[in-house]
Every structure is written in structure tokens, then in C-alpha cells.
PDB file of N, CA and C in Angstrom:
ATOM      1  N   UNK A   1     108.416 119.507 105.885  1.00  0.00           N
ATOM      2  CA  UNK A   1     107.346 119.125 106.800  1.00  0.00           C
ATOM      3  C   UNK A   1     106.837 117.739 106.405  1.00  0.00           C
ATOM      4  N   UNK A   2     106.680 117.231 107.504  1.00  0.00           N
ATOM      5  CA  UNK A   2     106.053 115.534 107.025  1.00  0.00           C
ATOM      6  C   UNK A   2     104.917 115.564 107.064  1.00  0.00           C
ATOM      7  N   UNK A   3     103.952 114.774 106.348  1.00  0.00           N
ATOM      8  CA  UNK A   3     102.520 114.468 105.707  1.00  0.00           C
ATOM      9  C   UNK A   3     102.188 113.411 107.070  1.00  0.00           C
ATOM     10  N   UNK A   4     101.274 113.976 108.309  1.00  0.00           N
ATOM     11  CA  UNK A   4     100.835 112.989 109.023  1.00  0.00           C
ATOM     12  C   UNK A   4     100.152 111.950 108.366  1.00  0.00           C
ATOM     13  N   UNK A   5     100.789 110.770 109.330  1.00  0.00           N
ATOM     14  CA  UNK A   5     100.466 108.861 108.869  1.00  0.00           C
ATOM     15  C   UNK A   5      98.854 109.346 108.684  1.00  0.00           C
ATOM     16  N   UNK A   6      98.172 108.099 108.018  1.00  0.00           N
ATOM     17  CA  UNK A   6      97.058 107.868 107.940  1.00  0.00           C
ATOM     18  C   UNK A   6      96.987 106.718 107.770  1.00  0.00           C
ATOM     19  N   UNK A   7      95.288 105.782 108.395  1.00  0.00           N
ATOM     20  CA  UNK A   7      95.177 104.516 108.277  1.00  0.00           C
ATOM     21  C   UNK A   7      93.737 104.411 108.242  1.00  0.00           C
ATOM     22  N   UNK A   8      92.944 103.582 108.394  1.00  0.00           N
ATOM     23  CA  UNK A   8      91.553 103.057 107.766  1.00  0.00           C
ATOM     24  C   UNK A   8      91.231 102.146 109.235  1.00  0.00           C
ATOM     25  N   UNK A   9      90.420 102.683 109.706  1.00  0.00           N
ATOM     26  CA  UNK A   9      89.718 101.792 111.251  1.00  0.00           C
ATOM     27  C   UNK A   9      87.996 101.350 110.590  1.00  0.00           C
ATOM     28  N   UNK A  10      88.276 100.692 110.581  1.00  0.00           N
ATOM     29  CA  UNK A  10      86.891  99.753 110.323  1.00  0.00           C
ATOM     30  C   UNK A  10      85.839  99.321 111.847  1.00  0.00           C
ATOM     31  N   UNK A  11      85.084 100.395 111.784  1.00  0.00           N
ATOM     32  CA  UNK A  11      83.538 100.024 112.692  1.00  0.00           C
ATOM     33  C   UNK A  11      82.492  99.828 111.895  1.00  0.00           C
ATOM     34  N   UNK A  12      82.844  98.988 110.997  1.00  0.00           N
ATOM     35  CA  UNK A  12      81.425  99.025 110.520  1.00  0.00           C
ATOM     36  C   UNK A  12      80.576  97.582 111.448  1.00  0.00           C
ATOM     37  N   UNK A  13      78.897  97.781 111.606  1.00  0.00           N
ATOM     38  CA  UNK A  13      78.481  96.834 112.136  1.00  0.00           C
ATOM     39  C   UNK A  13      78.180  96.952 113.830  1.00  0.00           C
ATOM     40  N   UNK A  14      78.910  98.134 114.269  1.00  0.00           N
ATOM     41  CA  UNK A  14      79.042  98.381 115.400  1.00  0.00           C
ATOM     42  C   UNK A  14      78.226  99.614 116.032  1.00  0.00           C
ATOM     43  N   UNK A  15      77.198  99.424 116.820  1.00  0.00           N
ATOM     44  CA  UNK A  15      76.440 100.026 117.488  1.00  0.00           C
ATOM     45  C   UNK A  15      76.638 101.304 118.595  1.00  0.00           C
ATOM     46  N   UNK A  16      76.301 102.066 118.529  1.00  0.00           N
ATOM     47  CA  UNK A  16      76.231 103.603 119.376  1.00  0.00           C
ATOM     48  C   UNK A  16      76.455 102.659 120.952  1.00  0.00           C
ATOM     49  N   UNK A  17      76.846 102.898 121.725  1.00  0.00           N
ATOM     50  CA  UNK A  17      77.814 103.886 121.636  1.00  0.00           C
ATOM     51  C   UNK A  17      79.489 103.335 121.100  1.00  0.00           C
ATOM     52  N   UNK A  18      79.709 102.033 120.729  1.00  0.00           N
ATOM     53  CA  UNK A  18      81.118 101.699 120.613  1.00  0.00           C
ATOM     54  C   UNK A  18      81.705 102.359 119.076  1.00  0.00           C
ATOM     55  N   UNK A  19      81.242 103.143 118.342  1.00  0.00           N
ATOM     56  CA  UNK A  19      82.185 103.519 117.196  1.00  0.00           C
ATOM     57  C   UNK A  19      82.912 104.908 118.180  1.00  0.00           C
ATOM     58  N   UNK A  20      82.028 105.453 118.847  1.00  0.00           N
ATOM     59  CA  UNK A  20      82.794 106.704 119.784  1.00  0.00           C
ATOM     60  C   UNK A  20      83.997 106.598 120.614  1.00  0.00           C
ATOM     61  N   UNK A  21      83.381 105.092 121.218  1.00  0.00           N
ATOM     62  CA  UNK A  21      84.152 104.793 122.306  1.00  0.00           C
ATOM     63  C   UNK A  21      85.726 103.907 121.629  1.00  0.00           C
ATOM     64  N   UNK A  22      85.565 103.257 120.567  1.00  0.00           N
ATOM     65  CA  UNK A  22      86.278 102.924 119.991  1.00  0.00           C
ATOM     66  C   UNK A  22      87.702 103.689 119.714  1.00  0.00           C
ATOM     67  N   UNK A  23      87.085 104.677 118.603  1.00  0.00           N
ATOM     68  CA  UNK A  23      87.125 105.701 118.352  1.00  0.00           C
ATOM     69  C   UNK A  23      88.571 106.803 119.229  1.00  0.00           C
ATOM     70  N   UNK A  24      87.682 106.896 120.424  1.00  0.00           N
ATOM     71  CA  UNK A  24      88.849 107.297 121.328  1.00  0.00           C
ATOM     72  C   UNK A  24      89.666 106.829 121.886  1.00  0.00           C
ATOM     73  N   UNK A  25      89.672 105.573 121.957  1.00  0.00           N
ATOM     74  CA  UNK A  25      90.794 104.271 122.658  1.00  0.00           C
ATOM     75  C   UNK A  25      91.868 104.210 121.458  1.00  0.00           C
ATOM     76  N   UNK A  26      91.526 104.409 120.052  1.00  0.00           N
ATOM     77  CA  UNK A  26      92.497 103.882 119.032  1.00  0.00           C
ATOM     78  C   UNK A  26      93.260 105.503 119.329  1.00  0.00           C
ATOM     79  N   UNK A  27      92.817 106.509 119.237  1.00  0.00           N
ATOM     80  CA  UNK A  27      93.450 108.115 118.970  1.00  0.00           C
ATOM     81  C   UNK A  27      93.981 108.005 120.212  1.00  0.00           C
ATOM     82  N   UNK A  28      93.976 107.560 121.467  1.00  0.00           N
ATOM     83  CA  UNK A  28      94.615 107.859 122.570  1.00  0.00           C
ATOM     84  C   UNK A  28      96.451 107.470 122.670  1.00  0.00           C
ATOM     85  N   UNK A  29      96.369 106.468 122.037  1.00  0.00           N
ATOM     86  CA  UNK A  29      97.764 106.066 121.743  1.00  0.00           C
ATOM     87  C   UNK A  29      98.399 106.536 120.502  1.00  0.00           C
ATOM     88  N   UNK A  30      98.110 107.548 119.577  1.00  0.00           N
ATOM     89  CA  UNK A  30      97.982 107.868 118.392  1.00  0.00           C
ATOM     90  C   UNK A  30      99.052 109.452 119.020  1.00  0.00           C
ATOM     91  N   UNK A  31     100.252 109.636 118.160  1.00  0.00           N
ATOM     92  CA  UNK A  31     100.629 110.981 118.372  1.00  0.00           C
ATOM     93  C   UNK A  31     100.113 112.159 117.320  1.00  0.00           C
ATOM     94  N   UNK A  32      99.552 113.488 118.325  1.00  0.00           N
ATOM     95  CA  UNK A  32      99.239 114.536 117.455  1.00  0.00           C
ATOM     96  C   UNK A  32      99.387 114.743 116.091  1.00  0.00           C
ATOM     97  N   UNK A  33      98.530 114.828 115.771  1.00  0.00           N
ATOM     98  CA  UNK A  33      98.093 115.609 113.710  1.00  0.00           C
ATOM     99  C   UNK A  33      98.201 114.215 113.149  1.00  0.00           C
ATOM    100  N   UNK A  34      97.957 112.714 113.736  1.00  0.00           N
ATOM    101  CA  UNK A  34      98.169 111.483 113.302  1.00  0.00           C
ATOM    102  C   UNK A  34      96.497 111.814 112.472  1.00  0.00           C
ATOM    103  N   UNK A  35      95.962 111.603 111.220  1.00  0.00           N
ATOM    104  CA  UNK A  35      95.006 111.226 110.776  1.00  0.00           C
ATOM    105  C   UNK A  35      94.132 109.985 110.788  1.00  0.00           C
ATOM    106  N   UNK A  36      93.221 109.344 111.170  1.00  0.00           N
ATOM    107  CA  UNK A  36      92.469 108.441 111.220  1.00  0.00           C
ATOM    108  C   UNK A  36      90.889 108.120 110.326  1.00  0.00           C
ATOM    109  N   UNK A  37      91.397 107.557 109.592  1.00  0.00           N
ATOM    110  CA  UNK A  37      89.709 107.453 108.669  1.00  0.00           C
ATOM    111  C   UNK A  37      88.910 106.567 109.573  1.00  0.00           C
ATOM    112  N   UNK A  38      87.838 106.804 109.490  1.00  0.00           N
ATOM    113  CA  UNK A  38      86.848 105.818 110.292  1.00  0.00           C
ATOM    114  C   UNK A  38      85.660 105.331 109.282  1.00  0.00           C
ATOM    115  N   UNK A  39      85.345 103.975 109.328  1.00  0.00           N
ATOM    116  CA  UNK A  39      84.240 104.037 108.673  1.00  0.00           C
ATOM    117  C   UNK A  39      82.943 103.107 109.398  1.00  0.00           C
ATOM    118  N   UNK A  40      81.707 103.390 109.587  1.00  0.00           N
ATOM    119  CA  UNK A  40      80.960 102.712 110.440  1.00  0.00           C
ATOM    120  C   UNK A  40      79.129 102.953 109.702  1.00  0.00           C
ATOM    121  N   UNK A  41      78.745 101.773 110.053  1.00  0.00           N
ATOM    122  CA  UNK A  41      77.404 101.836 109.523  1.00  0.00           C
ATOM    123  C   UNK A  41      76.475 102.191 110.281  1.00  0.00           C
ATOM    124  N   UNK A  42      77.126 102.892 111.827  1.00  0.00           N
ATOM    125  CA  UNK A  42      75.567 102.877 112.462  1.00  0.00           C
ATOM    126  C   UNK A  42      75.073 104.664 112.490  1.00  0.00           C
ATOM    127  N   UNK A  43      73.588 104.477 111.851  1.00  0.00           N
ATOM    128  CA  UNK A  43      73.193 105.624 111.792  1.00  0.00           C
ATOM    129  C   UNK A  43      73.795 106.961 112.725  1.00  0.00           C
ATOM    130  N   UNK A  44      73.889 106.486 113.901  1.00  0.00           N
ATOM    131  CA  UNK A  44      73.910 107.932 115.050  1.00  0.00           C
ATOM    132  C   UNK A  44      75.144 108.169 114.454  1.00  0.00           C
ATOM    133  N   UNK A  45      76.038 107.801 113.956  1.00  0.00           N
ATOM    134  CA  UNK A  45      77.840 108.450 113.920  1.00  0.00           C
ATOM    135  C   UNK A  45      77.628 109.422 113.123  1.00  0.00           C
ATOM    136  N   UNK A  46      76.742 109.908 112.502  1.00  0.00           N
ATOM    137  CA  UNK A  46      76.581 110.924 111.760  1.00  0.00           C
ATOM    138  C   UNK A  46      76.476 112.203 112.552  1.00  0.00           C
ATOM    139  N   UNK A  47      76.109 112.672 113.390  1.00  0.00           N
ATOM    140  CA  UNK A  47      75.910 113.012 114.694  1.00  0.00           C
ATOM    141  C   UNK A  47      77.185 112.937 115.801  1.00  0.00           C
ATOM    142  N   UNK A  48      76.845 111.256 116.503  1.00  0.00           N
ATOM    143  CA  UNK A  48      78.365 111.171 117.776  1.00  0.00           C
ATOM    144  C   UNK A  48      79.389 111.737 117.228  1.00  0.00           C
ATOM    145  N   UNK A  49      80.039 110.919 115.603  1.00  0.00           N
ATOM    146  CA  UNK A  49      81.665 111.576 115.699  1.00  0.00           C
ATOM    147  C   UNK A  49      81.699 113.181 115.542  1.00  0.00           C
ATOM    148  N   UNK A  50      81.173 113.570 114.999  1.00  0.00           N
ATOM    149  CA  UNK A  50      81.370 115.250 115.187  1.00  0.00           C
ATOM    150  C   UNK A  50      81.192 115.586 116.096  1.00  0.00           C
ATOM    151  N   UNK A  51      80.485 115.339 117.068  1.00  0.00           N
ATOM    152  CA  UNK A  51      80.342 115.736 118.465  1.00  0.00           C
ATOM    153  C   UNK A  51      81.453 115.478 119.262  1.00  0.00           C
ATOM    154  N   UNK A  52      81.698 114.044 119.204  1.00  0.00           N
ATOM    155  CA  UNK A  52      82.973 113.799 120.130  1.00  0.00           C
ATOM    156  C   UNK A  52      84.382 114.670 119.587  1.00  0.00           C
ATOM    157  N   UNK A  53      84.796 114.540 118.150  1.00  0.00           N
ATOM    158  CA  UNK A  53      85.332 115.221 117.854  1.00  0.00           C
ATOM    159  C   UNK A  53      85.591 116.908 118.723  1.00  0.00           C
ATOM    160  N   UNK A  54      84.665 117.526 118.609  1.00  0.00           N
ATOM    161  CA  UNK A  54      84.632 118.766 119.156  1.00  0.00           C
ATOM    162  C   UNK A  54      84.668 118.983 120.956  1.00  0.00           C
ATOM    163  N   UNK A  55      83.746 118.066 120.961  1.00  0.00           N
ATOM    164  CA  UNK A  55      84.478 117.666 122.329  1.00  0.00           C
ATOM    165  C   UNK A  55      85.481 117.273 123.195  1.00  0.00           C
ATOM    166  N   UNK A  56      86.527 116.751 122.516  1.00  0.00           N
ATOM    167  CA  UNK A  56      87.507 115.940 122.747  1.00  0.00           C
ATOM    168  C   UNK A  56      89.027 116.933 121.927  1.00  0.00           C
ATOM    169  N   UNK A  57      88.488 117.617 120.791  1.00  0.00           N
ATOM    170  CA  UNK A  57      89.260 118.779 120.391  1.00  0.00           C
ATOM    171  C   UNK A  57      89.800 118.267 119.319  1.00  0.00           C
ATOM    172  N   UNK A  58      89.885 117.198 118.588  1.00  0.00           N
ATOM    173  CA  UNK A  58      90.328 116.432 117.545  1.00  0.00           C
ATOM    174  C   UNK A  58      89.682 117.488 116.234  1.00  0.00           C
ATOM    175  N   UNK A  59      90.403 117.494 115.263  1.00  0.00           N
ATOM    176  CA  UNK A  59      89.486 118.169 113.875  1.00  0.00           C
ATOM    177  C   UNK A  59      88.912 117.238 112.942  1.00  0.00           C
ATOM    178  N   UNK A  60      87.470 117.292 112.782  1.00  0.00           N
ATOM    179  CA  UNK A  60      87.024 116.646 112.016  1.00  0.00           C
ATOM    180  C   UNK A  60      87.536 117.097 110.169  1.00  0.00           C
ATOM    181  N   UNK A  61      88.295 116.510 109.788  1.00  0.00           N
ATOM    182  CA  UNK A  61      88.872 117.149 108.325  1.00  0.00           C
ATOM    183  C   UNK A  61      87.467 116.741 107.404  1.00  0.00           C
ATOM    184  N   UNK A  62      86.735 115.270 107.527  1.00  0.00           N
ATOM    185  CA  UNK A  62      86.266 114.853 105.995  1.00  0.00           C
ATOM    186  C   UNK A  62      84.863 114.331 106.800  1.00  0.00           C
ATOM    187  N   UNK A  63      84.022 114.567 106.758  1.00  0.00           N
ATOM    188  CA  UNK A  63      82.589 113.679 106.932  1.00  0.00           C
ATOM    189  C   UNK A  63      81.582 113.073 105.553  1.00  0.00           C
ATOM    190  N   UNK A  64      81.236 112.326 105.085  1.00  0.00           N
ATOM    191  CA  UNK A  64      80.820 111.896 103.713  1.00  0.00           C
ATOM    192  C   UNK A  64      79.747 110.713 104.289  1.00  0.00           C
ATOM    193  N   UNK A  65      78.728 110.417 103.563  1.00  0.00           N
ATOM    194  CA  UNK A  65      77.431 109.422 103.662  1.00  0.00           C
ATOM    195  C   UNK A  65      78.148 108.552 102.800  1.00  0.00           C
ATOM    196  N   UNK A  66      78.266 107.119 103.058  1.00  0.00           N
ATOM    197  CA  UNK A  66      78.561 106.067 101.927  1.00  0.00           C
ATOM    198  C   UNK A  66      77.119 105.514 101.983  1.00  0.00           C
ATOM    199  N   UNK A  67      77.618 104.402 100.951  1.00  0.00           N
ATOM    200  CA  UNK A  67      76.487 103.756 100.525  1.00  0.00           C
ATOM    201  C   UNK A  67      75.634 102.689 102.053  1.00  0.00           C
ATOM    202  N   UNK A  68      76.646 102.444 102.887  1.00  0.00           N
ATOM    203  CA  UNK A  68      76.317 102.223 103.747  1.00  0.00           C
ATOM    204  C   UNK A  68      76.646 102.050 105.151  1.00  0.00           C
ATOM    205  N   UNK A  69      77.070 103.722 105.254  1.00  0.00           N
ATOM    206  CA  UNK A  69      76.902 104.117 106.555  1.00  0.00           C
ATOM    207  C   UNK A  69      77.822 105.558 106.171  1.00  0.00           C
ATOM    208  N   UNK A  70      78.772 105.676 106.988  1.00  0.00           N
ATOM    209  CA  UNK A  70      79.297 107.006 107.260  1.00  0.00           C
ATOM    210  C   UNK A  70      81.002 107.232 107.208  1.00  0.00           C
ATOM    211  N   UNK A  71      81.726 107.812 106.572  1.00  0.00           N
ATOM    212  CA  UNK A  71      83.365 107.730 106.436  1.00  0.00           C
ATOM    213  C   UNK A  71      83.669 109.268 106.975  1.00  0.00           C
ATOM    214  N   UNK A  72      84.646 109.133 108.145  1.00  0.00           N
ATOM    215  CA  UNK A  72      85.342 110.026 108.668  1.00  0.00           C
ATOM    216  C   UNK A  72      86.862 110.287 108.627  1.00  0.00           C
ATOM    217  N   UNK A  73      87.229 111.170 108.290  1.00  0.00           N
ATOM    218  CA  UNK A  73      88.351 111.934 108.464  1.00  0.00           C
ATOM    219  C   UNK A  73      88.674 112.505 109.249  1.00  0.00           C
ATOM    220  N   UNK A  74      89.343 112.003 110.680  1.00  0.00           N
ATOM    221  CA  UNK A  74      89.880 112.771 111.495  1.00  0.00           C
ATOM    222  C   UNK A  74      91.451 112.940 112.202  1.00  0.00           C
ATOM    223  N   UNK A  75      91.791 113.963 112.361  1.00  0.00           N
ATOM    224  CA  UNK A  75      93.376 114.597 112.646  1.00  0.00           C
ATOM    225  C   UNK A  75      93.164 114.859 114.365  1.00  0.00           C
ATOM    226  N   UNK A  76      93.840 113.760 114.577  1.00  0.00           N
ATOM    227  CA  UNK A  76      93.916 114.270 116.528  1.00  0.00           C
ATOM    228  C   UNK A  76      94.648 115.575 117.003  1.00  0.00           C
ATOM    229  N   UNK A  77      94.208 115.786 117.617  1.00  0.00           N
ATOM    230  CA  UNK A  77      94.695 117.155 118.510  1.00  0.00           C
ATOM    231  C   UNK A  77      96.085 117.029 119.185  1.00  0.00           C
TER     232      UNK A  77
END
């Protein structure tokens, strides 16, 4: 079995709503169980990406507070 790719998307700096919207434009071209770290400083993503996540059906694997802002782990659907 192969270890889905993973890569590092940098939102940091970027305001509600574009880490979401981002977010789903990069995973749309992305094939299934592809992993995506996200990392972004704006408060609400603590909140949006799990939401969109569940909404959208993606699994949130990793959510963590950095020093300044928020790092996600997510596996597309």
C-alpha cells in the first residue's frame, strides 16, 4: 500500500474567508487520501477548517494551535 503524498500550503496572513476558500480550490485538483497540511494565522480557521472539512467530507487527521496561528492536517475524501 502506498503512503498518500503530502505537502505544506502556506495561508498564513490570510483572512476568513480565503484560507477556506483556498483551501478547497488546492484539494479540488488533488486525488483522494492525497494529505494536505495547512497552516494559517487567522483566528476563525480554528473553527472554518473543521467545519468545511466535515462539510465537504474531507478528514480532518491533525488540528494543533502554533505559536502563531493554526496547523492542519487534512486527507481529502
Amino acid at each position: 500500500m502506498t503512503v498518500p503524498a503530502e505537502d505544506l500550503y502556506d495561508l498564513r496572513g490570510l483572512k476568513c474567508p480565503l484560507p477556506v476558500l483556498k483551501t478547497r480550490r488546492r484539494l479540488k485538483d488533488l486525488p483522494s487520501g492525497y494529505r494536505l497540511t495547512i497552516e494559517t494565522t487567522d483566528p476563525l480557521a480554528g473553527i472554518d477548517i473543521p467545519h468545511f472539512c466535515n462539510q465537504d467530507g474531507h478528514q480532518l487527521l491533525r488540528s494543533e494551535k502554533t505559536e502563531t496561528g493554526h496547523r492542519f492536517l487534512i486527507q481529502k475524501a
